[in-house]
C-alpha atoms as a PDB file:
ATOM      1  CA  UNK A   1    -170.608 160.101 163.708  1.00  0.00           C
ATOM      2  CA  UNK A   2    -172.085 156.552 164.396  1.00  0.00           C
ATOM      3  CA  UNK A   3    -173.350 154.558 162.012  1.00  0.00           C
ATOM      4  CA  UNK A   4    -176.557 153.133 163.199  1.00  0.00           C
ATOM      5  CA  UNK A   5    -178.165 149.639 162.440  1.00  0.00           C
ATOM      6  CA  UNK A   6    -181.454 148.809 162.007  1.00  0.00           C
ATOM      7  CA  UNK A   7    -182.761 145.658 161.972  1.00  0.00           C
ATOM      8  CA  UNK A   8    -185.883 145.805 160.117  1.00  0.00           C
ATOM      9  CA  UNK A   9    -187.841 142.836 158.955  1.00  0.00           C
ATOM     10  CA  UNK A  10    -186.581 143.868 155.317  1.00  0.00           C
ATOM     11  CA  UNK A  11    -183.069 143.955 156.483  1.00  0.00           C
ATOM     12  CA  UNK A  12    -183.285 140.581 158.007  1.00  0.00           C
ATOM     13  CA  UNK A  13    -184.633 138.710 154.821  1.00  0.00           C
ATOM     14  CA  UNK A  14    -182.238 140.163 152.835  1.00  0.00           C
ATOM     15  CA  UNK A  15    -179.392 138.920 154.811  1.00  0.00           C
ATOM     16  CA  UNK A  16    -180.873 135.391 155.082  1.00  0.00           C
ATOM     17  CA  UNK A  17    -181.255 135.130 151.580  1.00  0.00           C
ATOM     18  CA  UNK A  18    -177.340 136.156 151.122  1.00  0.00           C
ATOM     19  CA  UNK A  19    -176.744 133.395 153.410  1.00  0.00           C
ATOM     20  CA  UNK A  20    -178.917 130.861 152.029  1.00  0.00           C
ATOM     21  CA  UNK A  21    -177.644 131.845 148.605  1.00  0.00           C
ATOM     22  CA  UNK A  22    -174.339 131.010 149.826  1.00  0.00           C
ATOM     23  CA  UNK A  23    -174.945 127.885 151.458  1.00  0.00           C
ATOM     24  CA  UNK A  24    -176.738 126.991 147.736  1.00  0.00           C
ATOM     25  CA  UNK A  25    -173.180 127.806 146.091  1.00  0.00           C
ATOM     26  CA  UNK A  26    -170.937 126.452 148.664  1.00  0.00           C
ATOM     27  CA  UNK A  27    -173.139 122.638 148.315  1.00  0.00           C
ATOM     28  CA  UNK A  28    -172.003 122.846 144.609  1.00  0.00           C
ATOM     29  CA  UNK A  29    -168.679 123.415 145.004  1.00  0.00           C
ATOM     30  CA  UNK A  30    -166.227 120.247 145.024  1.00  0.00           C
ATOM     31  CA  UNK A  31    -164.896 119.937 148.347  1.00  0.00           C
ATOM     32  CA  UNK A  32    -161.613 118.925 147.222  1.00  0.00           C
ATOM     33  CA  UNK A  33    -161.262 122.134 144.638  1.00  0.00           C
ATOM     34  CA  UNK A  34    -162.736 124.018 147.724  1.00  0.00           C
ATOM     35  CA  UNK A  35    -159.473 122.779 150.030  1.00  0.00           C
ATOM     36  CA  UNK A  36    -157.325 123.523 147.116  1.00  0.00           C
ATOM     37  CA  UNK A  37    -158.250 126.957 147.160  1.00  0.00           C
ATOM     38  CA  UNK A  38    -158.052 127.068 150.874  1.00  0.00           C
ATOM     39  CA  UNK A  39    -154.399 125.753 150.823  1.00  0.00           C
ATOM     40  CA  UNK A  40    -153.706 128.661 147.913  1.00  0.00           C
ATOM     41  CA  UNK A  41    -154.846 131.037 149.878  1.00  0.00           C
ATOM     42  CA  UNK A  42    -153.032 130.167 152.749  1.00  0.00           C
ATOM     43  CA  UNK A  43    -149.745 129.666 150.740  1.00  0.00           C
ATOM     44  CA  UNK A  44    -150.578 132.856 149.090  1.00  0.00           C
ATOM     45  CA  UNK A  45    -150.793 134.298 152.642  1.00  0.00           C
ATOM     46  CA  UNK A  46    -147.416 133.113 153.973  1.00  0.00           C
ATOM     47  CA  UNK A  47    -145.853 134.657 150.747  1.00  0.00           C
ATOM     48  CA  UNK A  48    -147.387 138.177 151.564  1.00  0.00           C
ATOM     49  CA  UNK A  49    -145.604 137.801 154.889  1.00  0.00           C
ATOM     50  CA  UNK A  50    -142.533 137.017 153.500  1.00  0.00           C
ATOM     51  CA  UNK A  51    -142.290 139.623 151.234  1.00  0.00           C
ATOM     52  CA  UNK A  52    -143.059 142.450 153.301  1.00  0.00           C
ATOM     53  CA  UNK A  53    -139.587 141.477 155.171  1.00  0.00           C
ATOM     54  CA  UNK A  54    -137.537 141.013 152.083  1.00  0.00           C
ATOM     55  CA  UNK A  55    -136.655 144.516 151.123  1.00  0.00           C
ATOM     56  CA  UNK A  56    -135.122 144.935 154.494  1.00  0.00           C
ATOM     57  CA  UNK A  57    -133.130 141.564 153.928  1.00  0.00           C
ATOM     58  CA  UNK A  58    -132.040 142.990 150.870  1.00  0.00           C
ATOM     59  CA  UNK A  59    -130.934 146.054 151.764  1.00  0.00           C
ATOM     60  CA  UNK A  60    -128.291 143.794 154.097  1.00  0.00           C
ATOM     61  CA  UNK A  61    -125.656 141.934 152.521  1.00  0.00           C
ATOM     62  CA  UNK A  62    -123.164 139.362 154.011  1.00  0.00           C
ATOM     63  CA  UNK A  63    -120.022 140.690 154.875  1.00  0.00           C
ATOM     64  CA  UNK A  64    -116.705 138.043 155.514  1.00  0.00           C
ATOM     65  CA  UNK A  65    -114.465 140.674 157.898  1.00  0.00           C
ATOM     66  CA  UNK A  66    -112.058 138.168 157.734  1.00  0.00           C
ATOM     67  CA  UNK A  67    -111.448 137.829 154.195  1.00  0.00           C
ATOM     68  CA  UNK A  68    -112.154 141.651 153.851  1.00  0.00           C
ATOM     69  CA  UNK A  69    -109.420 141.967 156.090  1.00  0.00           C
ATOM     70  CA  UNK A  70    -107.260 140.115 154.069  1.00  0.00           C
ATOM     71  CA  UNK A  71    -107.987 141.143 151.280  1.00  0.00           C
ATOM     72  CA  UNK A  72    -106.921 144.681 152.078  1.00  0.00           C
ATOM     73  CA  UNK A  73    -104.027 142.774 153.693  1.00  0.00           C
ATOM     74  CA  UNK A  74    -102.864 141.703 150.613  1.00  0.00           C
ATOM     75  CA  UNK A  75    -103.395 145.153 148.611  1.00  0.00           C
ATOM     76  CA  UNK A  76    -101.016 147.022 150.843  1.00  0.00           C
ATOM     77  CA  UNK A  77     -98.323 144.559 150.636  1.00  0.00           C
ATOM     78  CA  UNK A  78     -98.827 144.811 146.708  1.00  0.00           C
ATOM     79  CA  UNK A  79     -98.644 148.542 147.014  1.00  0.00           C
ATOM     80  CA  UNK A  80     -95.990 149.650 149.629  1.00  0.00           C
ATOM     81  CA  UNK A  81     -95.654 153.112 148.108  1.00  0.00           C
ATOM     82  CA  UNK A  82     -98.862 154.325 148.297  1.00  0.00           C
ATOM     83  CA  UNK A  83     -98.559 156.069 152.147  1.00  0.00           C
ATOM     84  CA  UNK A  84    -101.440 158.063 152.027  1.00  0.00           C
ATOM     85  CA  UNK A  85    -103.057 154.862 151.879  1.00  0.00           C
ATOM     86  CA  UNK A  86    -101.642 152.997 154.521  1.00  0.00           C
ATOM     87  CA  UNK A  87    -102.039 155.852 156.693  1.00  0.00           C
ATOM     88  CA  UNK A  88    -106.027 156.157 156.445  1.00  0.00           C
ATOM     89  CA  UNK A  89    -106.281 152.479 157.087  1.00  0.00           C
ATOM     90  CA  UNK A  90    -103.959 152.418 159.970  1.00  0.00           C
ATOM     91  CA  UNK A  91    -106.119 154.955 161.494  1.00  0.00           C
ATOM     92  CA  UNK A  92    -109.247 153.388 160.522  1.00  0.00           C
ATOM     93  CA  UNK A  93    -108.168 150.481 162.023  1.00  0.00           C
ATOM     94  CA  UNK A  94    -107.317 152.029 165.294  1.00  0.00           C
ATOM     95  CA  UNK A  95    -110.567 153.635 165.241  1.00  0.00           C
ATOM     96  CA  UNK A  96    -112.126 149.750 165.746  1.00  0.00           C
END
């Protein structure tokens, strides 16, 4: 359903007062507090943004393949008897 708008002489006086009553408070205001709160705002703004993209930043995490690598590298050299182990990885790595 549409929501329908009158614009009534009531109506209209009541909205220029709003305005004029904000005008009134806006005069008072210190400009430089006023720009303050402008630059909060905006900072404030920026800092929404960034959050909404840090849970999926979070959820990835750096990985060094490299040093991974050699890490596991190193742990099968320390551990020659474990074959079941060195067989999984040897087919994991054939896999890549």
């Amino acid at each position: 359903m549409k929501k329908r708008t009158y614009t009534t002489a009531r109506r209209q006086r009541i909205v220029n007062e709003a305005l004029s009553t904000a005008r009134m408070a806006r005069e008072t205001i210190d400009p430089e507090l006023l720009e303050r709160a402008r630059k909060a705002i905006g900072a404030a703004a920026e800092t929404a943004q960034s959050d909404k993209y840090r849970p999926m930043q979070a959820e990835r995490v750096p990985v060094d393949q490299k040093k991974n690598l050699t890490i596991v590298m190193k742990y099968l050299e320390l551990c020659p008897d474990n074959k079941a182990l060195h067989q999984e990885i040897r087919a994991f790595l054939s896999r890549q």
